[in-house]
C-alpha atoms as a PDB file:
ATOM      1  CA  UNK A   1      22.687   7.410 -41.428  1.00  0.00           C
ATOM      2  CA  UNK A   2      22.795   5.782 -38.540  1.00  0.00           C
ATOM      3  CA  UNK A   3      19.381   4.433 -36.847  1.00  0.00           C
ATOM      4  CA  UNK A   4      17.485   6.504 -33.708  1.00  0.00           C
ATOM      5  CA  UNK A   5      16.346   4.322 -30.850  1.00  0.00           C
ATOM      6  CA  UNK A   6      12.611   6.399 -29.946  1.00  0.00           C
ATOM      7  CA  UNK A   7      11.988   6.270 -26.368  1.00  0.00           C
ATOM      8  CA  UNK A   8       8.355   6.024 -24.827  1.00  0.00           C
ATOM      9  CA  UNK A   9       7.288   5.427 -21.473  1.00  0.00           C
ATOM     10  CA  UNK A  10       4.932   3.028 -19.706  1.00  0.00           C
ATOM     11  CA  UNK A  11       3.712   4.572 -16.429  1.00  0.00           C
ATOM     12  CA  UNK A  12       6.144   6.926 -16.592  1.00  0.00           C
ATOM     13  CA  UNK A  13       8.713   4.680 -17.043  1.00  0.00           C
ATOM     14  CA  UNK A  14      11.225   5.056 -19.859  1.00  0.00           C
ATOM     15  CA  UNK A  15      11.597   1.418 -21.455  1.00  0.00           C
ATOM     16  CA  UNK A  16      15.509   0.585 -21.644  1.00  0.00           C
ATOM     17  CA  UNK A  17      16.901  -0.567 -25.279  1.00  0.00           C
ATOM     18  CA  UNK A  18      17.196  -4.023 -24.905  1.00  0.00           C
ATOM     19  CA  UNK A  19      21.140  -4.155 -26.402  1.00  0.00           C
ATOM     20  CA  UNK A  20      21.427  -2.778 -22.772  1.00  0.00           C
ATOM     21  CA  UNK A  21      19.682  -5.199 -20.622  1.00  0.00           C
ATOM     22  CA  UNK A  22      20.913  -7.542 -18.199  1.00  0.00           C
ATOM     23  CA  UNK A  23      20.085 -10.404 -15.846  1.00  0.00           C
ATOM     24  CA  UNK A  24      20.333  -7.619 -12.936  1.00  0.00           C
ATOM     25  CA  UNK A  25      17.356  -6.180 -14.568  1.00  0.00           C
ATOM     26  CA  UNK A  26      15.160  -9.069 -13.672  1.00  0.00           C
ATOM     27  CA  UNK A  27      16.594  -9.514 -10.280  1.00  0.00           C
ATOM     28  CA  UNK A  28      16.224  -8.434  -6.698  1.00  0.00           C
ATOM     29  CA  UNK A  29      17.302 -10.476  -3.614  1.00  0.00           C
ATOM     30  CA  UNK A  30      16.449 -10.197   0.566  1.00  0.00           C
ATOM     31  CA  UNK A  31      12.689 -10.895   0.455  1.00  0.00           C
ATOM     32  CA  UNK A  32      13.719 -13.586   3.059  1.00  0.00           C
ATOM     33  CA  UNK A  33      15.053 -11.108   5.525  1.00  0.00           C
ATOM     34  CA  UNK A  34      12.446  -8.848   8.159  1.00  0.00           C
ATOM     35  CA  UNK A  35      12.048  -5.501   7.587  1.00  0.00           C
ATOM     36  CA  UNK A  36      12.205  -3.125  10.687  1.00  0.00           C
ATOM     37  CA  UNK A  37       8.808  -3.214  12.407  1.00  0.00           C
ATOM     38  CA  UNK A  38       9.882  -1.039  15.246  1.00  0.00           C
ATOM     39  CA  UNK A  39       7.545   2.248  13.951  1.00  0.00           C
ATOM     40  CA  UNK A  40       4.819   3.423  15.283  1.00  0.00           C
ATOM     41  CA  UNK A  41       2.862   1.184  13.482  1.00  0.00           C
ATOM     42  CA  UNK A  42       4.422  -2.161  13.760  1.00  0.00           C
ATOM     43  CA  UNK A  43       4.572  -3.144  10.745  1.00  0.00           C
ATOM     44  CA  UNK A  44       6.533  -2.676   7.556  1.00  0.00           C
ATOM     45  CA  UNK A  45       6.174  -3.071   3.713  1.00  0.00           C
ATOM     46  CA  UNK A  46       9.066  -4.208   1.297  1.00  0.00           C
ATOM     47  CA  UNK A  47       7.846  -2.841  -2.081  1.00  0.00           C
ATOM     48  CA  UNK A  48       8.925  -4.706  -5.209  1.00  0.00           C
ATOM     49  CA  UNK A  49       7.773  -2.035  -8.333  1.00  0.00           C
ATOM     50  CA  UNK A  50       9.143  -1.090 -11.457  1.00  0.00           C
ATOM     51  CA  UNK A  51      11.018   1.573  -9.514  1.00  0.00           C
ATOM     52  CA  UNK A  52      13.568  -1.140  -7.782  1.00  0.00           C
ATOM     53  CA  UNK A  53      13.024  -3.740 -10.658  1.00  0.00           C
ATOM     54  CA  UNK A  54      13.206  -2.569 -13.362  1.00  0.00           C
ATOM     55  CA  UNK A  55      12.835  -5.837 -15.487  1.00  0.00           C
ATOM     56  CA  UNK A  56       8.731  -5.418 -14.535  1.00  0.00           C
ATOM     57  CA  UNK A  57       8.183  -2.564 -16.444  1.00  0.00           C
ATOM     58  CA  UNK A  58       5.046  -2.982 -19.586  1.00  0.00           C
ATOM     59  CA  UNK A  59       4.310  -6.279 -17.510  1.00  0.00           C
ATOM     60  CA  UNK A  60       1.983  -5.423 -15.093  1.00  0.00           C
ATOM     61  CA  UNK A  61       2.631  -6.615 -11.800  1.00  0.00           C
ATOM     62  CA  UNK A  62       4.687  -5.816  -8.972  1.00  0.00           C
ATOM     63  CA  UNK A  63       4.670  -7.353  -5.368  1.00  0.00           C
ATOM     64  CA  UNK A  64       5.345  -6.613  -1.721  1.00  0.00           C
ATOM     65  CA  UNK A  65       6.534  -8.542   1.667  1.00  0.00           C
ATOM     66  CA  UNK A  66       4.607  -7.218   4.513  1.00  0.00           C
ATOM     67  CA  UNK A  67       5.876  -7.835   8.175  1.00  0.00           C
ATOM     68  CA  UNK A  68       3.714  -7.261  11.297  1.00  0.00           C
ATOM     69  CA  UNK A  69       5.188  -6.519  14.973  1.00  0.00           C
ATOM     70  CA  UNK A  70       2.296  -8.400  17.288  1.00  0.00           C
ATOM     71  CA  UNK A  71      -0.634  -5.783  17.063  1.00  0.00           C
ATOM     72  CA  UNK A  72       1.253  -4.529  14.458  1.00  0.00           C
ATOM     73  CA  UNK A  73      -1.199  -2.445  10.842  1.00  0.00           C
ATOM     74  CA  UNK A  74      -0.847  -1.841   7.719  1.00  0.00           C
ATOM     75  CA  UNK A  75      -3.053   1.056   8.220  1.00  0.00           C
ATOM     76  CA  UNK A  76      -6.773   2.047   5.730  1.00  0.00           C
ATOM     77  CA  UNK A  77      -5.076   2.661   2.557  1.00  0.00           C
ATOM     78  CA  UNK A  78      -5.466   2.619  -1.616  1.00  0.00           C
ATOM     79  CA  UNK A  79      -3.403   1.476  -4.236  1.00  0.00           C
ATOM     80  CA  UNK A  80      -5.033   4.155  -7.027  1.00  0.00           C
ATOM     81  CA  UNK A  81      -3.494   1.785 -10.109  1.00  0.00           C
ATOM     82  CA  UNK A  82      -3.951  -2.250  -9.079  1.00  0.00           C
ATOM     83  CA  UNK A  83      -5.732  -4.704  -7.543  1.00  0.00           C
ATOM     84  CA  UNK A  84      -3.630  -6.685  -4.550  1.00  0.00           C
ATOM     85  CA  UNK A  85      -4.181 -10.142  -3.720  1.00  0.00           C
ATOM     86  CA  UNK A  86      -2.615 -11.029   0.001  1.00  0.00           C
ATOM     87  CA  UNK A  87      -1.226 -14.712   1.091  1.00  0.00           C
ATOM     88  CA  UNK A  88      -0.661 -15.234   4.803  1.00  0.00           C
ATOM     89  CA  UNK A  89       2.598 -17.465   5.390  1.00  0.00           C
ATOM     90  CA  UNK A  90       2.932 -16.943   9.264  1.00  0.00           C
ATOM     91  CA  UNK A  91       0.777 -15.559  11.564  1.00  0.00           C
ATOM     92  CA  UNK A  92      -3.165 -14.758  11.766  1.00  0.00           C
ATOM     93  CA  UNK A  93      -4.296 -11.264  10.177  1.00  0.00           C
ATOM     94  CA  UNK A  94      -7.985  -9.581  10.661  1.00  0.00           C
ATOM     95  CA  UNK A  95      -8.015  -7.732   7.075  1.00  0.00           C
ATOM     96  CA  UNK A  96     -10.929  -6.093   5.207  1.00  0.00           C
ATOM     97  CA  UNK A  97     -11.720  -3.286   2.620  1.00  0.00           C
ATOM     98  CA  UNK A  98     -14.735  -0.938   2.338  1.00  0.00           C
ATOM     99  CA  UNK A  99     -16.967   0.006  -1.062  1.00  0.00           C
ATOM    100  CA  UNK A 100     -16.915   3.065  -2.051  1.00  0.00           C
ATOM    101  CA  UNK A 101     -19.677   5.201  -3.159  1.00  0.00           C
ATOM    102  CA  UNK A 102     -21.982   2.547  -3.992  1.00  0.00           C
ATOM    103  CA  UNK A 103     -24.679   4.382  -4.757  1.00  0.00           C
ATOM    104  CA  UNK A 104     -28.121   5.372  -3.524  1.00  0.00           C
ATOM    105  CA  UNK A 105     -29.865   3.687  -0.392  1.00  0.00           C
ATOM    106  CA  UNK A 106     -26.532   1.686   0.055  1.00  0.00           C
ATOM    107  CA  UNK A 107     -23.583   2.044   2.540  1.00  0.00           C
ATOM    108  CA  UNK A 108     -20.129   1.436   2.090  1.00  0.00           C
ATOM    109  CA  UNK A 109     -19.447  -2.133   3.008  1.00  0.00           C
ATOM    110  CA  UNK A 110     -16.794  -3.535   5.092  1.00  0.00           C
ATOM    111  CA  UNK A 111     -15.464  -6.902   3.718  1.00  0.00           C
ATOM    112  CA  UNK A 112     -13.340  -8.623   6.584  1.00  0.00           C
ATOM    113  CA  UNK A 113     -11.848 -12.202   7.506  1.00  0.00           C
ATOM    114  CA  UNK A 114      -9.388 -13.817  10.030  1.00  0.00           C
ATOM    115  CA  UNK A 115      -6.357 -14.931   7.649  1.00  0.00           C
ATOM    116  CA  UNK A 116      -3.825 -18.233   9.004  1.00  0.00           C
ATOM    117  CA  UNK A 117      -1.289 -19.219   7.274  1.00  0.00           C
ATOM    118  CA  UNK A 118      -1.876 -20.466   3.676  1.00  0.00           C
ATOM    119  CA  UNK A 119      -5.211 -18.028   3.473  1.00  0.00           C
ATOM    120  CA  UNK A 120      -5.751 -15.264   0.625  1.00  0.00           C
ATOM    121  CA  UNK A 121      -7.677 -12.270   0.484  1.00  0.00           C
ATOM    122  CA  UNK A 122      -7.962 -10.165  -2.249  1.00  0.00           C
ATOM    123  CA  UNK A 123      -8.432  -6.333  -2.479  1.00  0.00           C
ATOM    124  CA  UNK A 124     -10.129  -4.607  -5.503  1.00  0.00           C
ATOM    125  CA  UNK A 125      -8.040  -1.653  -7.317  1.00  0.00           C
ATOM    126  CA  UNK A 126      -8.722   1.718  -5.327  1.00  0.00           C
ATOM    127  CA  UNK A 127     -10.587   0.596  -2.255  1.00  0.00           C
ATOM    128  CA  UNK A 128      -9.579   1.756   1.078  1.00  0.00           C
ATOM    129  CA  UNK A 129      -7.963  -1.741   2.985  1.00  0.00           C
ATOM    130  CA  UNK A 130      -5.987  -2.783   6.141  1.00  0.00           C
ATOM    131  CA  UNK A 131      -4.594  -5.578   7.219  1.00  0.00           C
ATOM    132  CA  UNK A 132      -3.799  -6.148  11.518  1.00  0.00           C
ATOM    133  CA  UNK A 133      -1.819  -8.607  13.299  1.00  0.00           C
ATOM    134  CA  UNK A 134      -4.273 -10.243  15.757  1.00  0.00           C
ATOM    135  CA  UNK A 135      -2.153 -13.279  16.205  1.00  0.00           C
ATOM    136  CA  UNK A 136      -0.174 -13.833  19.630  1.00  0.00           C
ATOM    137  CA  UNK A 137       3.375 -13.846  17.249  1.00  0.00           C
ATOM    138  CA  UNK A 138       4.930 -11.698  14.226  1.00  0.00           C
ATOM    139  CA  UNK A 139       3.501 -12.080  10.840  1.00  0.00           C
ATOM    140  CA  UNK A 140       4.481 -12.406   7.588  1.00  0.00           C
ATOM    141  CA  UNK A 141       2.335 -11.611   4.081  1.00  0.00           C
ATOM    142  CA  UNK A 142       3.454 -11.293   0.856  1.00  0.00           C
ATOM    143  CA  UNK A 143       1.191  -9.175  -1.925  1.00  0.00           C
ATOM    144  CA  UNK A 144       1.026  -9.445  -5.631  1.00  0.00           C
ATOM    145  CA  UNK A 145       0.141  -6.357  -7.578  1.00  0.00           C
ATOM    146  CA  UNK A 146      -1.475  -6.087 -10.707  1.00  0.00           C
ATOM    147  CA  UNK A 147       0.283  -2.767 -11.723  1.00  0.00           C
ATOM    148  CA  UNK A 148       3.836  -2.801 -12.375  1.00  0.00           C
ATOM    149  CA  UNK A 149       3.359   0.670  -9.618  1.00  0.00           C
ATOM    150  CA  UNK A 150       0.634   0.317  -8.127  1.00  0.00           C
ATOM    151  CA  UNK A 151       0.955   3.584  -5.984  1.00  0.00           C
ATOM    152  CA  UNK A 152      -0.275   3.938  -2.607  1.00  0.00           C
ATOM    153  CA  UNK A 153      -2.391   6.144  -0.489  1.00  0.00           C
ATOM    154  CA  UNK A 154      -1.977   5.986   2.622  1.00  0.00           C
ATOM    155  CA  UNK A 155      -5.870   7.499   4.266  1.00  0.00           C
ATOM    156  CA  UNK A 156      -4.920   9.347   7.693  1.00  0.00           C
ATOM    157  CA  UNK A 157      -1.179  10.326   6.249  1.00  0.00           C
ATOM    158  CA  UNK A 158      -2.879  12.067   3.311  1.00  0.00           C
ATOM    159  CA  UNK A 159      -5.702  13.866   5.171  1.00  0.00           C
ATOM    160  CA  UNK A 160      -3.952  14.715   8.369  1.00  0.00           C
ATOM    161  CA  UNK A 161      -1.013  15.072   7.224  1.00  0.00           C
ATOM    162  CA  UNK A 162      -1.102  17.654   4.717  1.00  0.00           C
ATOM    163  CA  UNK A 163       0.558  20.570   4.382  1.00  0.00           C
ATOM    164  CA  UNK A 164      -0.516  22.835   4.572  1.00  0.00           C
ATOM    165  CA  UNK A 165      -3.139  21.576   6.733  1.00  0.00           C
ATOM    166  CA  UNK A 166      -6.631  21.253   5.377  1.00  0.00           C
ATOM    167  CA  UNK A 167      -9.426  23.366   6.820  1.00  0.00           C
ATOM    168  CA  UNK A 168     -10.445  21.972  10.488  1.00  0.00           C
ATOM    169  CA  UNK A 169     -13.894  23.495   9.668  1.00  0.00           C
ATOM    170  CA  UNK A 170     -13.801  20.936   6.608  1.00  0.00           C
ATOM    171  CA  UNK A 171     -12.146  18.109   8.013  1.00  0.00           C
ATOM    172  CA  UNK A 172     -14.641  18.494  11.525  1.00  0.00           C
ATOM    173  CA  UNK A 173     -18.146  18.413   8.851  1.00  0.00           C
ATOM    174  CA  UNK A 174     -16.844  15.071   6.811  1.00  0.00           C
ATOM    175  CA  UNK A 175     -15.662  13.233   9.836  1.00  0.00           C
ATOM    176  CA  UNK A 176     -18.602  14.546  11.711  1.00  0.00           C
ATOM    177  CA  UNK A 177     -16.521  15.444  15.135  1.00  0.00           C
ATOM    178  CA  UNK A 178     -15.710  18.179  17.708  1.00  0.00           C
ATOM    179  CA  UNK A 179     -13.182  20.606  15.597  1.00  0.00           C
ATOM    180  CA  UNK A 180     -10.582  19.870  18.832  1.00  0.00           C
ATOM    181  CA  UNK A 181     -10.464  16.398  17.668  1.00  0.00           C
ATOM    182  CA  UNK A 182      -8.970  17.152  14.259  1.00  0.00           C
ATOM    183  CA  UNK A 183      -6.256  19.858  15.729  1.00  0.00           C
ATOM    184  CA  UNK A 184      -5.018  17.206  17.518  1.00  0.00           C
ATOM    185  CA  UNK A 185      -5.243  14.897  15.048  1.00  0.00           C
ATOM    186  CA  UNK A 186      -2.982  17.272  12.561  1.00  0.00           C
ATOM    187  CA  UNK A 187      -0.873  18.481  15.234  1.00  0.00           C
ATOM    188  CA  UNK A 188       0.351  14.238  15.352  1.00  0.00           C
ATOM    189  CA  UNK A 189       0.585  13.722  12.087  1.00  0.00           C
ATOM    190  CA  UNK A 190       2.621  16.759  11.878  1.00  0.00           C
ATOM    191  CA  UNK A 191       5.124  16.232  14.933  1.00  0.00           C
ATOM    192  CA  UNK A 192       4.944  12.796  13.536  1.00  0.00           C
ATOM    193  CA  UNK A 193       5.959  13.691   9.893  1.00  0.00           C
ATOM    194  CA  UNK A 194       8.464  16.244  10.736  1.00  0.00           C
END
């Protein structure tokens, strides 16, 4: 009879019978090439995952190249399933993340530092972080992940962004602001996002 290969997954991701692996599995190349900061933002993330590698999946990490227009963000966001660390090859960064619910009679923290080149900063799983170009040039940062997807959350797409739209009566009481100031805030993320 002849023998069944059992498949199982690793965050979510069915592991490939290794009589069927290749050397392309544990390759990618054009990290040394700029992605397209000409958004809205400025800036622009290269994601290296199990989804576009998939020679990292059941290892555990994953990483990124980041590249900043001058002024350019990497806007408040979360990575739900890893910790990133961040090394600054060109240009200066003003980065930080915030605690989150720390508990009774104690705020939520911002962490921040002026990154040159050579500099790391690290950013604990599932707290809210940025990273902005303050330098006078274009930057460049490459991020290790310690998920092999990491996932990301990306704060103002998520909230204003929805759809449908979450309650401006809700959205006015947590952000503690004029109800007018969250229509207009949806009504950019949605001409933005559509």
């Amino acid at each position: 009879m002849p023998r069944v290969l059992a498949s199982f997954f690793v965050n979510g991701k069915v592991c490939k019978d290794p009589k069927l692996v290749t050397a392309d599995d544990f390759f990618r190349s054009g990290l040394n090439k700029p992605g397209n900061t000409s958004n809205q933002l400025g800036s622009i993330v290269t994601a290296v995952n199990v989804n576009n590698l998939p020679g990292l999946n059941t290892l555990g990490i994953s990483l990124a190249r980041i590249d900043f227009a001058r002024r350019g963000l990497n806007p408040p966001h979360t990575h739900p399933r890893g910790t990133e660390v961040l090394v600054l090859l060109k240009g200066r960064l003003y980065v930080g993340f915030v605690l989150s619910n720390p508990g009774p009679n104690r705020k939520n923290k911002l962490f921040t530092k002026i990154l040159n080149p050579g500099d790391v900063f690290v950013f604990p799983e599932g707290l809210v972080h940025f990273q902005l170009n303050v330098g006078k040039s274009n930057a460049i940062a490459f991020a290790g992940l310690s998920s092999q997807n990491a996932g990301v959350i990306t704060i103002a797409n998520a909230v204003f962004g929805s759809d449908p739209p979450i309650n401006d009566n809700v959205l006015a009481k947590a952000f503690q602001v004029d109800k007018k100031v969250i229509d207009d805030l949806q009504q950019q993320f949605w001409w933005d996002n559509n």
